[in-house]
PDB file of N, CA and C in Angstrom:
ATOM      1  N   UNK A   1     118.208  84.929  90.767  1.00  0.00           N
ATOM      2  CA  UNK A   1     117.371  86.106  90.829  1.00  0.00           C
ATOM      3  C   UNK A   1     116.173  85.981  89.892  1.00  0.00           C
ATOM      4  N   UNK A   2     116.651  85.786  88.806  1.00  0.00           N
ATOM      5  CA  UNK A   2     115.639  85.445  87.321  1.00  0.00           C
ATOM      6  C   UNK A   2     114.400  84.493  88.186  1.00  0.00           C
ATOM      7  N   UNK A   3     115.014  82.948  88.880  1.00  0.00           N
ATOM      8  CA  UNK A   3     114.132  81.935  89.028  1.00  0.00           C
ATOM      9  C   UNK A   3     113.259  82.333  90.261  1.00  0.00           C
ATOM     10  N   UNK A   4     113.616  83.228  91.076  1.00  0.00           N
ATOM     11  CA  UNK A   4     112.826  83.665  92.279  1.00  0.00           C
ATOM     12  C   UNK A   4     111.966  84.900  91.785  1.00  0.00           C
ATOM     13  N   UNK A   5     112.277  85.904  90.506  1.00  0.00           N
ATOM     14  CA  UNK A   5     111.208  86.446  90.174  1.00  0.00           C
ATOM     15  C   UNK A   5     109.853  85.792  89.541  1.00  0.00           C
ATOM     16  N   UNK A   6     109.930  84.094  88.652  1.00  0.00           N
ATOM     17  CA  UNK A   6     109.546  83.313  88.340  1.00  0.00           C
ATOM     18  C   UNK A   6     108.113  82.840  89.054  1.00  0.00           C
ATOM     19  N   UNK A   7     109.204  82.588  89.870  1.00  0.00           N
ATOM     20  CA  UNK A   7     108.787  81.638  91.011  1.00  0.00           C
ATOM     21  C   UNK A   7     107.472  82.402  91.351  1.00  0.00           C
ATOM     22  N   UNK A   8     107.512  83.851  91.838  1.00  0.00           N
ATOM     23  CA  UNK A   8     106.644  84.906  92.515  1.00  0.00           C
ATOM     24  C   UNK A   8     105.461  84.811  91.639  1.00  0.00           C
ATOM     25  N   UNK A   9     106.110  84.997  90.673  1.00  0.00           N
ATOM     26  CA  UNK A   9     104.882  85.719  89.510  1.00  0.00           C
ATOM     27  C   UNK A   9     104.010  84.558  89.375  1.00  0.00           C
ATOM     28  N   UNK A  10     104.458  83.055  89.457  1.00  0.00           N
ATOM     29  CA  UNK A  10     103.381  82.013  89.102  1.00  0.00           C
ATOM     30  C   UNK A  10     102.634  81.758  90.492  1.00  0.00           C
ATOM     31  N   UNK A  11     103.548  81.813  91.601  1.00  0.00           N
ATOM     32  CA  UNK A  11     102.589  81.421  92.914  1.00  0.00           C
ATOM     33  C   UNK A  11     101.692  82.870  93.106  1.00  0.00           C
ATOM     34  N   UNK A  12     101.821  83.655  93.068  1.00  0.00           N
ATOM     35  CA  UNK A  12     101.039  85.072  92.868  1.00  0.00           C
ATOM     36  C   UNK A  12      99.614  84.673  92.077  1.00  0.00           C
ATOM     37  N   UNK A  13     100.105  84.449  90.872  1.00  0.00           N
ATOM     38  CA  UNK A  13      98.757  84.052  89.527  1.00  0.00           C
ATOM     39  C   UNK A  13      98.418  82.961  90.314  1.00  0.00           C
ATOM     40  N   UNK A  14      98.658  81.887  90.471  1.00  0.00           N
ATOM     41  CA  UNK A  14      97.939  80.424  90.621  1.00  0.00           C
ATOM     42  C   UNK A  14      97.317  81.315  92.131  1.00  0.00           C
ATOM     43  N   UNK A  15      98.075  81.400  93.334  1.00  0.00           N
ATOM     44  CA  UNK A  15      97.360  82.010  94.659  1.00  0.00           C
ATOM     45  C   UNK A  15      95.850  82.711  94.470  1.00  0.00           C
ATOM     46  N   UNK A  16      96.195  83.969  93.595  1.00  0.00           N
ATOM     47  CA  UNK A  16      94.965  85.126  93.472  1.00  0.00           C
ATOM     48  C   UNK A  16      93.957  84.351  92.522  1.00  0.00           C
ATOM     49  N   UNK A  17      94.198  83.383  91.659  1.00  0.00           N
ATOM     50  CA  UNK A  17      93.293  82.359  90.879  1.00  0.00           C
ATOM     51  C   UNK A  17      92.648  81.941  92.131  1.00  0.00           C
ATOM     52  N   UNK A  18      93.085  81.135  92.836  1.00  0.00           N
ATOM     53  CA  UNK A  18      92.295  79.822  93.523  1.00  0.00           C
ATOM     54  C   UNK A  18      91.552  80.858  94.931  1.00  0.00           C
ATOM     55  N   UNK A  19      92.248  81.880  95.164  1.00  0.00           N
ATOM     56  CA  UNK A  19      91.589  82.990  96.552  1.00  0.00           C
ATOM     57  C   UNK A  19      90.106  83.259  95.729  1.00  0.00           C
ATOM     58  N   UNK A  20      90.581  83.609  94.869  1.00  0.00           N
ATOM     59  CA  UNK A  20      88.851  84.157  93.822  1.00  0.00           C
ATOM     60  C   UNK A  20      88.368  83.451  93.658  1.00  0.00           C
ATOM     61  N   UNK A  21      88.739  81.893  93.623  1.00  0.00           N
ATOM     62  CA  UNK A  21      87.338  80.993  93.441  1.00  0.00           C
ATOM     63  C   UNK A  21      86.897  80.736  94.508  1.00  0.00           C
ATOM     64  N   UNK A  22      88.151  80.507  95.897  1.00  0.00           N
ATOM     65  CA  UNK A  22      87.505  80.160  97.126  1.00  0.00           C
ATOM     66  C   UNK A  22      86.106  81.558  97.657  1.00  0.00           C
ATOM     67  N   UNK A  23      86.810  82.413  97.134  1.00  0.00           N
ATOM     68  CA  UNK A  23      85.795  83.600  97.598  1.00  0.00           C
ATOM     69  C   UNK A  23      84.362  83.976  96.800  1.00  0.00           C
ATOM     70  N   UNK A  24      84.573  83.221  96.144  1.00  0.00           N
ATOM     71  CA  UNK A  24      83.606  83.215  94.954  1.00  0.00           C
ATOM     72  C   UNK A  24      83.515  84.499  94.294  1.00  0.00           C
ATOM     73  N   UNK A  25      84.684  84.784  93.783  1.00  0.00           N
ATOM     74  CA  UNK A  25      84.606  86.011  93.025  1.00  0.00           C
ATOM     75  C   UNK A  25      85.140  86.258  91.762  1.00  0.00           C
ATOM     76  N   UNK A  26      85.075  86.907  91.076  1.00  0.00           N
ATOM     77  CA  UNK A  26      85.603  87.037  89.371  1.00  0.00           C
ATOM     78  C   UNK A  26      87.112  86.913  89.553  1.00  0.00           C
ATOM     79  N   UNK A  27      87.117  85.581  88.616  1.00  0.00           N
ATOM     80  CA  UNK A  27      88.394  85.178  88.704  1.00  0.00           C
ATOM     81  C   UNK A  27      89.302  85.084  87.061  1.00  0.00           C
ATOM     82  N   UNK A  28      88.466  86.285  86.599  1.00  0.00           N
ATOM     83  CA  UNK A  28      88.873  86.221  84.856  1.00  0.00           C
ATOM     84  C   UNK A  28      90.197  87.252  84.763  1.00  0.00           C
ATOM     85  N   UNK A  29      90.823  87.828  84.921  1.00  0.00           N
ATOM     86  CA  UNK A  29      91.552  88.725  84.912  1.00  0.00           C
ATOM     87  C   UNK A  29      93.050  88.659  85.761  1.00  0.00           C
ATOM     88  N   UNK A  30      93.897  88.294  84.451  1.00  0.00           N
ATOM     89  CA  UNK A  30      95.115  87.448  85.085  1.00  0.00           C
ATOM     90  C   UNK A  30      96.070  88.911  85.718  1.00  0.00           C
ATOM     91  N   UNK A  31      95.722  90.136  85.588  1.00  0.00           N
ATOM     92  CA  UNK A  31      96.051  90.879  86.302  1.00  0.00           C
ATOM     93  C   UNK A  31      96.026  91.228  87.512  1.00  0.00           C
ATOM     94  N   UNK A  32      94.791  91.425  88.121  1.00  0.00           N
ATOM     95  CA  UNK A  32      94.384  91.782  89.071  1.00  0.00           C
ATOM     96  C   UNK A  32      94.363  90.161  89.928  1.00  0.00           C
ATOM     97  N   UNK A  33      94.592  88.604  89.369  1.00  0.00           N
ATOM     98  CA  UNK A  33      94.809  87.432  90.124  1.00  0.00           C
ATOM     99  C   UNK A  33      96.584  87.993  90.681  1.00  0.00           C
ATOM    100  N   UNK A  34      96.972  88.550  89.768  1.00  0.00           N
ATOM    101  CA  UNK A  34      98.474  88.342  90.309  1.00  0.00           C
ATOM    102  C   UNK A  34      98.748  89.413  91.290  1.00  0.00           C
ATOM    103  N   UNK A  35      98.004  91.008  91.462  1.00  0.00           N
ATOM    104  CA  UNK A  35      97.927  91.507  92.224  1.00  0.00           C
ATOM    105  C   UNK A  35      97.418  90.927  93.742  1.00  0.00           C
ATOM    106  N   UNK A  36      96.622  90.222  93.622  1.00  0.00           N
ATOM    107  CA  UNK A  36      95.695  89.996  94.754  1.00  0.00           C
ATOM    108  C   UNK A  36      96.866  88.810  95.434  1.00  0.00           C
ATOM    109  N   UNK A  37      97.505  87.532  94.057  1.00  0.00           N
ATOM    110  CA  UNK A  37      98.177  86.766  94.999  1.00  0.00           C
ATOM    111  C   UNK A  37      99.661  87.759  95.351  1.00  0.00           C
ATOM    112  N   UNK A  38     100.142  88.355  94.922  1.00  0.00           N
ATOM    113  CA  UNK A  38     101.095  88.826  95.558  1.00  0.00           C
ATOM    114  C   UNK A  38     100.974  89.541  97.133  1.00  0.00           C
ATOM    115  N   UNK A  39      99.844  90.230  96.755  1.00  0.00           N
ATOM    116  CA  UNK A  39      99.256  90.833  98.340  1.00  0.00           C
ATOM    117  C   UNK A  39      99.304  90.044  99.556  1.00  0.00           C
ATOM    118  N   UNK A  40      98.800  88.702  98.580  1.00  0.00           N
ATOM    119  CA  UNK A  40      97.954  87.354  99.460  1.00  0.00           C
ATOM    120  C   UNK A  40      99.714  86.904 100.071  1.00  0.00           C
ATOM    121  N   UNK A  41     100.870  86.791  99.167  1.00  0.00           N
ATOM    122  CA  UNK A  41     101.762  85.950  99.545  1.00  0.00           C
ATOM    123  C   UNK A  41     102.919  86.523 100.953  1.00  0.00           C
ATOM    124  N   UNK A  42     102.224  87.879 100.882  1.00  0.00           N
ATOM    125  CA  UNK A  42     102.943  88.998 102.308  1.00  0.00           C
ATOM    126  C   UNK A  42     102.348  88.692 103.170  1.00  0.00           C
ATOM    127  N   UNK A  43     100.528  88.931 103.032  1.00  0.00           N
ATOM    128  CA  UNK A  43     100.351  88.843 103.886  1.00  0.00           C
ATOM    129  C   UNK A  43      99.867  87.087 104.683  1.00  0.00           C
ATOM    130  N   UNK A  44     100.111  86.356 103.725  1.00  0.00           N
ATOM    131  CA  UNK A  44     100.239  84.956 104.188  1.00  0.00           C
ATOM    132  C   UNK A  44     101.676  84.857 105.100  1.00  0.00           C
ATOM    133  N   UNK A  45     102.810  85.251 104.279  1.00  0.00           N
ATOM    134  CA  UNK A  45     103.982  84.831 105.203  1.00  0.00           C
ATOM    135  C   UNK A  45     103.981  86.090 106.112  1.00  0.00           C
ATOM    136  N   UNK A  46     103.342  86.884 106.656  1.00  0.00           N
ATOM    137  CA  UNK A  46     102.947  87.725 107.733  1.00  0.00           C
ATOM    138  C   UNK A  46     102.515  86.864 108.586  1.00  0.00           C
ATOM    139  N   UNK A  47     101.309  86.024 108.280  1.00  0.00           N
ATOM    140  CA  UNK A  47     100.148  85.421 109.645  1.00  0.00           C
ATOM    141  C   UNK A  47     101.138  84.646 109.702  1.00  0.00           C
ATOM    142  N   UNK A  48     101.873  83.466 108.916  1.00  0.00           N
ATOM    143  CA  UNK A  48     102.563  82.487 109.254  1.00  0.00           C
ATOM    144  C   UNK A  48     103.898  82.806 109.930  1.00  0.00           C
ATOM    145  N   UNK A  49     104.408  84.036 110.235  1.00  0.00           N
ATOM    146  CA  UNK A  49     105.121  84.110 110.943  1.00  0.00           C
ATOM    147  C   UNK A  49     104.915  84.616 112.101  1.00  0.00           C
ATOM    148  N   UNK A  50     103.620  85.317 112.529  1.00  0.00           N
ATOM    149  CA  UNK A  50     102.819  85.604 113.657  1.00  0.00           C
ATOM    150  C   UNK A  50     103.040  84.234 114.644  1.00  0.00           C
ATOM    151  N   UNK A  51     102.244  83.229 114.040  1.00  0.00           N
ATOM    152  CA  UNK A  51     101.903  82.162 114.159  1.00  0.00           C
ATOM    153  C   UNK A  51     103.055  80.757 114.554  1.00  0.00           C
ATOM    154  N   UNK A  52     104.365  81.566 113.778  1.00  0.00           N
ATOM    155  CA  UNK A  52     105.350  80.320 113.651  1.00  0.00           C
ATOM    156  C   UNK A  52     105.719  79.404 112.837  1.00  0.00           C
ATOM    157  N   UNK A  53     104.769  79.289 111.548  1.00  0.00           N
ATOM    158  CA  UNK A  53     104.882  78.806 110.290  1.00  0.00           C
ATOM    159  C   UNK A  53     105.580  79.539 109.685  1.00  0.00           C
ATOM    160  N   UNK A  54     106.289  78.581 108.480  1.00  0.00           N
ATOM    161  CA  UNK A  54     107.140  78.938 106.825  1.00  0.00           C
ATOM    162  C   UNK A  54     107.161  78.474 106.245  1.00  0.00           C
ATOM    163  N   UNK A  55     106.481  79.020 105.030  1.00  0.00           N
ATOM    164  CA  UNK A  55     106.994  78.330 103.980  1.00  0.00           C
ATOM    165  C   UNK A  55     108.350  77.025 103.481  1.00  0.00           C
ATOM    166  N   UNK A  56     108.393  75.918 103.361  1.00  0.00           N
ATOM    167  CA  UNK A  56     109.792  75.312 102.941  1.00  0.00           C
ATOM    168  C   UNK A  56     109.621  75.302 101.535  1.00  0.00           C
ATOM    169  N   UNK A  57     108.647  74.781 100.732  1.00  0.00           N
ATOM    170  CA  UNK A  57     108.354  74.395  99.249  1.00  0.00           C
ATOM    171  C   UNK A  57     107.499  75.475  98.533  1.00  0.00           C
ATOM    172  N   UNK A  58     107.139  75.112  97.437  1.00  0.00           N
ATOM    173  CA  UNK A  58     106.736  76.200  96.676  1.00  0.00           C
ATOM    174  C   UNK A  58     105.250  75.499  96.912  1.00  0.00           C
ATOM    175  N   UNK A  59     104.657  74.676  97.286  1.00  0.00           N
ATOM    176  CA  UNK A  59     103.081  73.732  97.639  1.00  0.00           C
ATOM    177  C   UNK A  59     103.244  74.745  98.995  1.00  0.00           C
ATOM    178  N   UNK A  60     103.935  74.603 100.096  1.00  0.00           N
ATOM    179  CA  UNK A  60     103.716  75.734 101.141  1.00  0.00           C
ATOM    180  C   UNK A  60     103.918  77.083 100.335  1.00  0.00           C
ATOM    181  N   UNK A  61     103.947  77.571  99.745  1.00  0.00           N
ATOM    182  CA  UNK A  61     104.153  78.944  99.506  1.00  0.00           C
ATOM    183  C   UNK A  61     102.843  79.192  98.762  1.00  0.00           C
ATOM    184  N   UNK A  62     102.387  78.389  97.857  1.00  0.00           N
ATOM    185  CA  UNK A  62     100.890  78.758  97.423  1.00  0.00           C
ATOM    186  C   UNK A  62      99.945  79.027  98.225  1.00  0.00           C
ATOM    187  N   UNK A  63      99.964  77.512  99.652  1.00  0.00           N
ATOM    188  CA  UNK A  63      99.030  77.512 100.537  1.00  0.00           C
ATOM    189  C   UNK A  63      98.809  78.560 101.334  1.00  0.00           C
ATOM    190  N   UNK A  64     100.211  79.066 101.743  1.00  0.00           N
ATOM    191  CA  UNK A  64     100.134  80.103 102.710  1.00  0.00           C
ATOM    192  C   UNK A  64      99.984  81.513 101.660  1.00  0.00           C
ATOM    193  N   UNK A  65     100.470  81.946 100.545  1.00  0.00           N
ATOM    194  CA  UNK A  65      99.896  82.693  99.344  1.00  0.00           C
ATOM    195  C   UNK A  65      98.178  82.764  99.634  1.00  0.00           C
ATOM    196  N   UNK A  66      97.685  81.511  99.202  1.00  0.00           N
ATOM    197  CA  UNK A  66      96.320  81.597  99.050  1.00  0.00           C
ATOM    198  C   UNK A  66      95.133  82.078 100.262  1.00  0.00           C
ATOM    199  N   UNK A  67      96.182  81.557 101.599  1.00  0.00           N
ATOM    200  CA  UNK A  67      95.485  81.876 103.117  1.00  0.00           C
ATOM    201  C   UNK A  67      94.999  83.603 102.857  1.00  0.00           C
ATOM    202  N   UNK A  68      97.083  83.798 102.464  1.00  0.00           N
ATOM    203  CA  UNK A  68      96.828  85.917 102.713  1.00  0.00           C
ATOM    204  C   UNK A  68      95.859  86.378 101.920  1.00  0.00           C
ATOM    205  N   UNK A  69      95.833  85.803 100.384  1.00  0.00           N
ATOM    206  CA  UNK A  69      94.964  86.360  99.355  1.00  0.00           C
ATOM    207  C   UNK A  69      93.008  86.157  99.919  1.00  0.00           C
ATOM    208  N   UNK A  70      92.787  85.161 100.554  1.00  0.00           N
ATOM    209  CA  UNK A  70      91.485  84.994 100.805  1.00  0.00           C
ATOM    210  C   UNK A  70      91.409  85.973 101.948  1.00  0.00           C
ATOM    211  N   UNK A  71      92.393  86.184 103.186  1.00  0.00           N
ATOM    212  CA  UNK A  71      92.016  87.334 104.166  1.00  0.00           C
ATOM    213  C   UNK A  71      92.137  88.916 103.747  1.00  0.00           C
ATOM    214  N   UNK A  72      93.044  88.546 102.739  1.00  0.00           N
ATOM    215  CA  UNK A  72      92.900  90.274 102.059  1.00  0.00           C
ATOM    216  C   UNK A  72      91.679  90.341 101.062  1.00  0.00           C
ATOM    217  N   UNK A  73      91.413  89.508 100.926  1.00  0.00           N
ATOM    218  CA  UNK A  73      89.715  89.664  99.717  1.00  0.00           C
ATOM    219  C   UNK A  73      89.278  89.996 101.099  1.00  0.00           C
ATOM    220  N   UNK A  74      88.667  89.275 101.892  1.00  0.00           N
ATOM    221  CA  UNK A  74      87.519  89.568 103.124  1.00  0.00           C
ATOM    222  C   UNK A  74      88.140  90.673 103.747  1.00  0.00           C
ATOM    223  N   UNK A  75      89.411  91.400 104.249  1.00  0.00           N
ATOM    224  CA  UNK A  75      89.250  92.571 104.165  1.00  0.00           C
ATOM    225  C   UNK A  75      88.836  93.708 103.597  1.00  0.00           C
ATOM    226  N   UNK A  76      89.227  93.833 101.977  1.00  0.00           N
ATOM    227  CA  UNK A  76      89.115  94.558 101.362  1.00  0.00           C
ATOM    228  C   UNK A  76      87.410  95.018 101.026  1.00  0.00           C
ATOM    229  N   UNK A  77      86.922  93.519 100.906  1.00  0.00           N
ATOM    230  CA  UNK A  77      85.217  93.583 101.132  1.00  0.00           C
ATOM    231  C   UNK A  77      85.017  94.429 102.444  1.00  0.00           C
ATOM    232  N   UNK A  78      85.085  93.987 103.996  1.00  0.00           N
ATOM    233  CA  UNK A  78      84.670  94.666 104.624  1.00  0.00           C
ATOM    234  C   UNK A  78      84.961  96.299 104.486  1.00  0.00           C
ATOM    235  N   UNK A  79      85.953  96.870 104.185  1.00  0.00           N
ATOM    236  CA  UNK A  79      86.241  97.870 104.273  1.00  0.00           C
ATOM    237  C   UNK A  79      85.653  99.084 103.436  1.00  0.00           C
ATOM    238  N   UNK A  80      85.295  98.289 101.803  1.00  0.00           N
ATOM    239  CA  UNK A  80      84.636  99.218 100.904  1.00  0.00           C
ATOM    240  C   UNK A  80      83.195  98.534 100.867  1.00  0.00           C
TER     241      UNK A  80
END
């Protein structure tokens, strides 16, 4: 339980890190990185299960992390 809350909290931070640079956006604030990758890591394993993809490793779990976090930045832009 401990190692899967772990687990979240670093692919979350590293995800919402690398979504903000791909998006080119302020990527200083290890709060709002871990908000954004957690968002990013639902709605990544959302599209990837649309789609038919899963995660097996924690390298797939960033990637697909980082997919959701960059489509929820470009949502969240369009919307506000």
């Amino acid at each position: 339980m401990i190692g899967w809350l772990i687990r979240t909290v670093i692919v979350g931070i590293l995800a919402g890190y690398l979504a903000n640079r791909i998006m080119q956006k302020d990527s200083s604030d290890a709060g709002k990185n871990l908000v954004l990758g957690l968002i990013g890591s639902f709605v990544g394993a959302l599209i990837g299960w649309l789609i038919g993809l899963r995660d097996t490793n924690i390298i797939g779990s960033i990637i697909m992390a980082v997919v959701g976090a960059c489509v929820a930045t470009w949502a969240a832009s369009k919307i506000s």
